[in-house]
PDB file of N, CA and C in Angstrom:
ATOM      1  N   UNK A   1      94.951 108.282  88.405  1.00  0.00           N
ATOM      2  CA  UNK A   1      94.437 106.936  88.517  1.00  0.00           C
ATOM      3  C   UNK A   1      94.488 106.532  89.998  1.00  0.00           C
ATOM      4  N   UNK A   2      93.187 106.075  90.275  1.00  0.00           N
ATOM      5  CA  UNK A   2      93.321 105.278  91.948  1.00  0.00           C
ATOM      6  C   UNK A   2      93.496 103.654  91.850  1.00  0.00           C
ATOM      7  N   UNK A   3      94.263 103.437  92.675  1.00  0.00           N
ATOM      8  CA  UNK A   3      94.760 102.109  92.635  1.00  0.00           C
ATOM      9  C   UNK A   3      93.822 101.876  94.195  1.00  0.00           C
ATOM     10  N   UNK A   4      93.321 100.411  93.557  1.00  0.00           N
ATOM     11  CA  UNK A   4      92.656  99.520  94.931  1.00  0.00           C
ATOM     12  C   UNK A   4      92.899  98.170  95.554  1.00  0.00           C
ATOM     13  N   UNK A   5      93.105  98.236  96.731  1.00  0.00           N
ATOM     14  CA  UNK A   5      93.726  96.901  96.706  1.00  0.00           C
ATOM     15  C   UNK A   5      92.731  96.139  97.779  1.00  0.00           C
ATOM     16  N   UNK A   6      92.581  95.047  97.366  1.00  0.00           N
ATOM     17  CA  UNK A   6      91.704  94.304  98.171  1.00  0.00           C
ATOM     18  C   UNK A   6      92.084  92.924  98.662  1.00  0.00           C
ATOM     19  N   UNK A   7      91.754  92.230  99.438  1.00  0.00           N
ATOM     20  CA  UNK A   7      92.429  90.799  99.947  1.00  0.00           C
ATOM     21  C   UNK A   7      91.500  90.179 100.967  1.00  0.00           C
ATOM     22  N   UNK A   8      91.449  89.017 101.137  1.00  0.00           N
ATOM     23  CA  UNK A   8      90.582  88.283 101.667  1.00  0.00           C
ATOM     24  C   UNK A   8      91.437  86.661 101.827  1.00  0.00           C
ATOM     25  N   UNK A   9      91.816  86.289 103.181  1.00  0.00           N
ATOM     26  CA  UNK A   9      92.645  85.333 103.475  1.00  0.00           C
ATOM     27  C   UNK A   9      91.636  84.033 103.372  1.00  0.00           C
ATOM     28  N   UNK A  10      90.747  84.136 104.009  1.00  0.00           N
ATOM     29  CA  UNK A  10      89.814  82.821 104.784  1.00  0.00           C
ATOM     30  C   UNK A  10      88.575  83.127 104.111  1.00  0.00           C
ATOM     31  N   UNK A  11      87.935  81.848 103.868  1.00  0.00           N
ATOM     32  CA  UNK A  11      86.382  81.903 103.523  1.00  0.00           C
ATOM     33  C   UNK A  11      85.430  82.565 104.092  1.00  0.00           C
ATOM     34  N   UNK A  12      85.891  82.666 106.071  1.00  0.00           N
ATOM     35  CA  UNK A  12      85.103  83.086 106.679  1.00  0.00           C
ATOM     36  C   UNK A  12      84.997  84.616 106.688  1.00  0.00           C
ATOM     37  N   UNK A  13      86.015  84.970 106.214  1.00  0.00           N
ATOM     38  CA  UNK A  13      86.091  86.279 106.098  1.00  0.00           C
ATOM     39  C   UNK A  13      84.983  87.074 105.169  1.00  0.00           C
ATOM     40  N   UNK A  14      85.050  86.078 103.786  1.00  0.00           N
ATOM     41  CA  UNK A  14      84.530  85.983 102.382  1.00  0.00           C
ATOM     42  C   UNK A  14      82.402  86.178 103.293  1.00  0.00           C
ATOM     43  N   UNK A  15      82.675  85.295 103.855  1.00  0.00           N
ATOM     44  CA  UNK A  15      81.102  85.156 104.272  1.00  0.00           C
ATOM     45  C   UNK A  15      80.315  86.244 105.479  1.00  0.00           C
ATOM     46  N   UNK A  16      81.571  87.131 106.123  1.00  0.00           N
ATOM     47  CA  UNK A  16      81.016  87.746 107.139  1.00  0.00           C
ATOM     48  C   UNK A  16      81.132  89.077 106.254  1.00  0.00           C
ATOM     49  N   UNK A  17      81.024  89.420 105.390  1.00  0.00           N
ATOM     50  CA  UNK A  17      80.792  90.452 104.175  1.00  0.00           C
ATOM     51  C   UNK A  17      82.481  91.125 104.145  1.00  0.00           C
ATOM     52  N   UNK A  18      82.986  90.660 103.938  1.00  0.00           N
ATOM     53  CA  UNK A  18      84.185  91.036 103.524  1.00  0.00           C
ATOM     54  C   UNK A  18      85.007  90.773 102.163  1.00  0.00           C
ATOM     55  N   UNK A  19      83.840  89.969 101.603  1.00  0.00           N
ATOM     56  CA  UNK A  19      84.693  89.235 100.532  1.00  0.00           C
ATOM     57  C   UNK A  19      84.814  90.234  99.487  1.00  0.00           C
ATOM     58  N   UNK A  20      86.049  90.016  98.703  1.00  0.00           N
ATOM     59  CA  UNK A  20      86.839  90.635  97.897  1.00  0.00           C
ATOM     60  C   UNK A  20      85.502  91.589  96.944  1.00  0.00           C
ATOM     61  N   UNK A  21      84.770  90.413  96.384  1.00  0.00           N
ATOM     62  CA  UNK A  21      83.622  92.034  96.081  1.00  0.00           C
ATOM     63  C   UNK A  21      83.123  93.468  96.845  1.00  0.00           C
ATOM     64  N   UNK A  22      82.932  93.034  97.958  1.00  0.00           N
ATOM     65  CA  UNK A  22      81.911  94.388  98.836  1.00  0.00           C
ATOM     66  C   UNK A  22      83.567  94.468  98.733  1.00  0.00           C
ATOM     67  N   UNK A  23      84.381  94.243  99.216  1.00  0.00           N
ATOM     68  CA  UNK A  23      85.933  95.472  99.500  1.00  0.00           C
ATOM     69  C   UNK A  23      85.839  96.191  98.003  1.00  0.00           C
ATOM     70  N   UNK A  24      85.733  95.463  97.071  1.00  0.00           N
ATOM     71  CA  UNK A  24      86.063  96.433  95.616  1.00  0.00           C
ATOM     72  C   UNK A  24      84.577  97.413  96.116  1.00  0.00           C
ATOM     73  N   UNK A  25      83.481  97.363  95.793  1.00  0.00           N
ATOM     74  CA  UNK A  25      82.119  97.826  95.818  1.00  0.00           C
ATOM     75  C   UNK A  25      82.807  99.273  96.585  1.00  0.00           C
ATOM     76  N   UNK A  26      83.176  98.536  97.656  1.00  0.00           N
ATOM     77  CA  UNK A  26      82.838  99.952  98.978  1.00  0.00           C
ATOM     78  C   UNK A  26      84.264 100.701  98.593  1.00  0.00           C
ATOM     79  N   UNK A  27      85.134 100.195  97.886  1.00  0.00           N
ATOM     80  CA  UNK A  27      86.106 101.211  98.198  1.00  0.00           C
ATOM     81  C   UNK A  27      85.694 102.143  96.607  1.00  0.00           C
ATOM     82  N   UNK A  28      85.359 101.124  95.312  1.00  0.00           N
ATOM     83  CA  UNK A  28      84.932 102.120  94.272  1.00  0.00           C
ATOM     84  C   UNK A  28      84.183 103.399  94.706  1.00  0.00           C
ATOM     85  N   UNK A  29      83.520 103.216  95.643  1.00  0.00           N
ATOM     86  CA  UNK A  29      82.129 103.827  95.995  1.00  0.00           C
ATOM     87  C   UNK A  29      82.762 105.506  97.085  1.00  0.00           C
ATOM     88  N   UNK A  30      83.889 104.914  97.631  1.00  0.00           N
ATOM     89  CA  UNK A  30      84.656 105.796  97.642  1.00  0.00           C
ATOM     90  C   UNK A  30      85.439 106.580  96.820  1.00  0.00           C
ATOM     91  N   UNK A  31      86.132 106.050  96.009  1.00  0.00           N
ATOM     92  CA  UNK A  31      86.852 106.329  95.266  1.00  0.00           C
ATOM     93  C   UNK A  31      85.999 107.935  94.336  1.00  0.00           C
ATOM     94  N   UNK A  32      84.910 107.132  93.662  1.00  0.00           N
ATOM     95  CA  UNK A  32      83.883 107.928  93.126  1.00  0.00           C
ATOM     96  C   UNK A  32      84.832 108.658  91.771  1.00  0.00           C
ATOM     97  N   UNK A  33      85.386 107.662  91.456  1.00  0.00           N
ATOM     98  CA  UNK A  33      86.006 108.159  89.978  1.00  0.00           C
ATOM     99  C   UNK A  33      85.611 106.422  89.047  1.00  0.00           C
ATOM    100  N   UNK A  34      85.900 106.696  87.610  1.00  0.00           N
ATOM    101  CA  UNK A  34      85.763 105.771  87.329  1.00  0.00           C
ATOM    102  C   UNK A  34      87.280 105.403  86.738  1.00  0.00           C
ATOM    103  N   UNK A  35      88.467 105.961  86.843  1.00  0.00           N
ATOM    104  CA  UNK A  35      89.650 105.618  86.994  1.00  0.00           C
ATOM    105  C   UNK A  35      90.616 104.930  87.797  1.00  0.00           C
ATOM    106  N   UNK A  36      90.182 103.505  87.837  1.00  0.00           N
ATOM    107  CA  UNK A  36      90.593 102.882  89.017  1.00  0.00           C
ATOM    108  C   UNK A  36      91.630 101.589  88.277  1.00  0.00           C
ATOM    109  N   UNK A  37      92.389 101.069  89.687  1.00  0.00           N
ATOM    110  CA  UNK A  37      93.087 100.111  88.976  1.00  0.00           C
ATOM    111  C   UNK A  37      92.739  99.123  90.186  1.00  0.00           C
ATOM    112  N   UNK A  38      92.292  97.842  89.586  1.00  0.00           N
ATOM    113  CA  UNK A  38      91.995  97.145  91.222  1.00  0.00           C
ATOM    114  C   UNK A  38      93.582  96.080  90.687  1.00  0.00           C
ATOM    115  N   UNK A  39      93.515  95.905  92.351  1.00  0.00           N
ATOM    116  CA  UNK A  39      94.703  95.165  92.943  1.00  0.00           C
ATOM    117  C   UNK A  39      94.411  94.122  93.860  1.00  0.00           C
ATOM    118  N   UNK A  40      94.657  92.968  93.162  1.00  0.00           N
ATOM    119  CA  UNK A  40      93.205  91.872  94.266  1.00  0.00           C
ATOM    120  C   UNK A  40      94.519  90.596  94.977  1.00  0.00           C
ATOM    121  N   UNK A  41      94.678  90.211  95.730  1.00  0.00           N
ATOM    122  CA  UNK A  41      95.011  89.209  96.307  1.00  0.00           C
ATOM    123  C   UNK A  41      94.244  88.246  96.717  1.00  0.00           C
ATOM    124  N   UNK A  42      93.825  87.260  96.731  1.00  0.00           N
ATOM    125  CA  UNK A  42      92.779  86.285  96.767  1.00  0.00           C
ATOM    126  C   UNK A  42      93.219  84.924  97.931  1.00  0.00           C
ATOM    127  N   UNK A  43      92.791  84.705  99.064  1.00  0.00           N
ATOM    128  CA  UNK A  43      93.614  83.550  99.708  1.00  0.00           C
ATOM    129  C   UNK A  43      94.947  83.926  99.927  1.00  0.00           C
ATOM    130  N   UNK A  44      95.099  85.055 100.519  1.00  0.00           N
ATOM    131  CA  UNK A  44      97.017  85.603 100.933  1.00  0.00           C
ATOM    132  C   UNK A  44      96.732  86.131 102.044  1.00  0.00           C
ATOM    133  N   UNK A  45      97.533  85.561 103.060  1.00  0.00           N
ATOM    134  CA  UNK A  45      97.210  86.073 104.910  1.00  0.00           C
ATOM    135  C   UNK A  45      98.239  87.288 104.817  1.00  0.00           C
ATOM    136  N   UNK A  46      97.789  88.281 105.255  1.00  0.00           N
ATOM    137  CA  UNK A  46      98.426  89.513 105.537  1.00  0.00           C
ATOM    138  C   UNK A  46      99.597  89.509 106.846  1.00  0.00           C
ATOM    139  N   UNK A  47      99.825  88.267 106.748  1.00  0.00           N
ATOM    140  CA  UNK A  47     101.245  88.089 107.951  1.00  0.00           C
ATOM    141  C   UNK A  47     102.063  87.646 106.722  1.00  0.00           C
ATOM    142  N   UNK A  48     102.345  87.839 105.649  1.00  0.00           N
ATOM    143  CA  UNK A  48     103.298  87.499 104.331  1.00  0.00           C
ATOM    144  C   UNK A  48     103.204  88.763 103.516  1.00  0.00           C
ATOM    145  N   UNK A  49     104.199  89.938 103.333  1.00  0.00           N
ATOM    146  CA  UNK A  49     104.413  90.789 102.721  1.00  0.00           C
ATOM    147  C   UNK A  49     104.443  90.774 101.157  1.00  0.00           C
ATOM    148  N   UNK A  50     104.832  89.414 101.295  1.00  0.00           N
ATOM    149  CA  UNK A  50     105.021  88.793  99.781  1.00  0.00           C
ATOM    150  C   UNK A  50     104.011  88.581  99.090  1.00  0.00           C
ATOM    151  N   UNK A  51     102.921  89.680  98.757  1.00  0.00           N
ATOM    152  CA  UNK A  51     101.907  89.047  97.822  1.00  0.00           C
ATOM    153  C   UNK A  51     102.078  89.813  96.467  1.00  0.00           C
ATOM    154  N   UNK A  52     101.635  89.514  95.711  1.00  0.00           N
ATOM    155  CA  UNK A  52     102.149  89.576  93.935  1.00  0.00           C
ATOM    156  C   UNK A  52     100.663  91.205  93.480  1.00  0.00           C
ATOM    157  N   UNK A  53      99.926  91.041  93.966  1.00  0.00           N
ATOM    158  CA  UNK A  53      99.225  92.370  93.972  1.00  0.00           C
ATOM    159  C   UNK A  53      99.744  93.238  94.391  1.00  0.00           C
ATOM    160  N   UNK A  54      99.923  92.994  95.740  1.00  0.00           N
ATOM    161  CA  UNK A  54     100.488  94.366  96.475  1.00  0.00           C
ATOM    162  C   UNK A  54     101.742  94.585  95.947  1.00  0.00           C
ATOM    163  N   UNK A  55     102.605  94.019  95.265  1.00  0.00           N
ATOM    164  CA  UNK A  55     103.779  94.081  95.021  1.00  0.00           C
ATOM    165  C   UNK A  55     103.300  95.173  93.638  1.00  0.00           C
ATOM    166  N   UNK A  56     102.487  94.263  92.963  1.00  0.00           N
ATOM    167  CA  UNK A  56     101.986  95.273  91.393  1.00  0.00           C
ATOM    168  C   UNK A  56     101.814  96.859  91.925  1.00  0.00           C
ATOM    169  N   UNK A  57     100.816  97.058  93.066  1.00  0.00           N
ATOM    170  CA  UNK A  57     100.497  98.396  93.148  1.00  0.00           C
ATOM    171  C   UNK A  57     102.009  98.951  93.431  1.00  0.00           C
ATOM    172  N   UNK A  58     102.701  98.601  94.616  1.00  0.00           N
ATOM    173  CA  UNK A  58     103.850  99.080  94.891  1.00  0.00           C
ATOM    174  C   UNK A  58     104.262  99.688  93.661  1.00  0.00           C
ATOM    175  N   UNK A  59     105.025  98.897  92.818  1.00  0.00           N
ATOM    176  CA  UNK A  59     105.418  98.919  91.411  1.00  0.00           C
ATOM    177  C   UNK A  59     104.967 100.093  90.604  1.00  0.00           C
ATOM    178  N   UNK A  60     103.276 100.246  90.767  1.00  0.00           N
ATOM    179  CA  UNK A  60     102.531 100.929  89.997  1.00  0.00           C
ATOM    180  C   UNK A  60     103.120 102.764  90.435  1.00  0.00           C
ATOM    181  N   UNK A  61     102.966 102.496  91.963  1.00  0.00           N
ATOM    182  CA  UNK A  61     102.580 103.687  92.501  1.00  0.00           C
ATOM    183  C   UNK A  61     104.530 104.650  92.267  1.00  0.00           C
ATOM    184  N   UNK A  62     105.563 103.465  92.367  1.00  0.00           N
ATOM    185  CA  UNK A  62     106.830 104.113  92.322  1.00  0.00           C
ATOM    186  C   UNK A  62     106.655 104.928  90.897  1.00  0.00           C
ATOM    187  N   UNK A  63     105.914 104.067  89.795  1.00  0.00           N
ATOM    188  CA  UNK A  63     105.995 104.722  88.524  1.00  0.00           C
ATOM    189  C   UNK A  63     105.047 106.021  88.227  1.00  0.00           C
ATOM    190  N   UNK A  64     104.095 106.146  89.891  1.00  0.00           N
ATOM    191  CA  UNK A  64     103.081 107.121  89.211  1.00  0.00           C
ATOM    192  C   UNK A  64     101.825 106.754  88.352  1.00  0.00           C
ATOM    193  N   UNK A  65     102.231 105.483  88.417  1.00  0.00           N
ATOM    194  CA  UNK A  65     100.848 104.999  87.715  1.00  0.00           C
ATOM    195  C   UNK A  65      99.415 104.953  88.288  1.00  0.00           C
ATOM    196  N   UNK A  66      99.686 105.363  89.820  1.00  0.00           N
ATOM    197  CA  UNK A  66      98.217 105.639  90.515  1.00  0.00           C
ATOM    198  C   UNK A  66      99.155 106.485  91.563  1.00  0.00           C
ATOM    199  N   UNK A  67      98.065 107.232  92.236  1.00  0.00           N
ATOM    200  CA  UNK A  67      98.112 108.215  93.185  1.00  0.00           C
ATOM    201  C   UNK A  67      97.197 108.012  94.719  1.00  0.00           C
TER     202      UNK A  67
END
């Protein structure tokens, strides 16, 4: 299983093509499996470690639940 994680702090981010869709799009598109686990943070500035997605994948990945 591939785990994906995506995040998007600011609107402006959202509007200069970054928003949380094209990140899922382009990384599925990488991925190129259809075994995926998305991991989304929504409005969380990446200067706070503390986000509840990234924490899930963490979680996921100690158990092996993605690779």
């Amino acid at each position: 299983m591939i785990g994906i994680y995506s995040r998007v702090s600011t609107e402006e981010q959202a509007k200069k093509g970054f928003s949380l869709q094209d990140q899922i799009k382009e990384c599925r598109k990488k991925a190129n499996s259809a075994e995926i686990i998305e991991y989304i943070d929504d409005g969380f500035s990446g200067e706070f470690i503390d986000r509840s997605a990234l924490t899930q994948l963490r979680d996921d990945a100690r158990k092996e639940l993605i690779n």
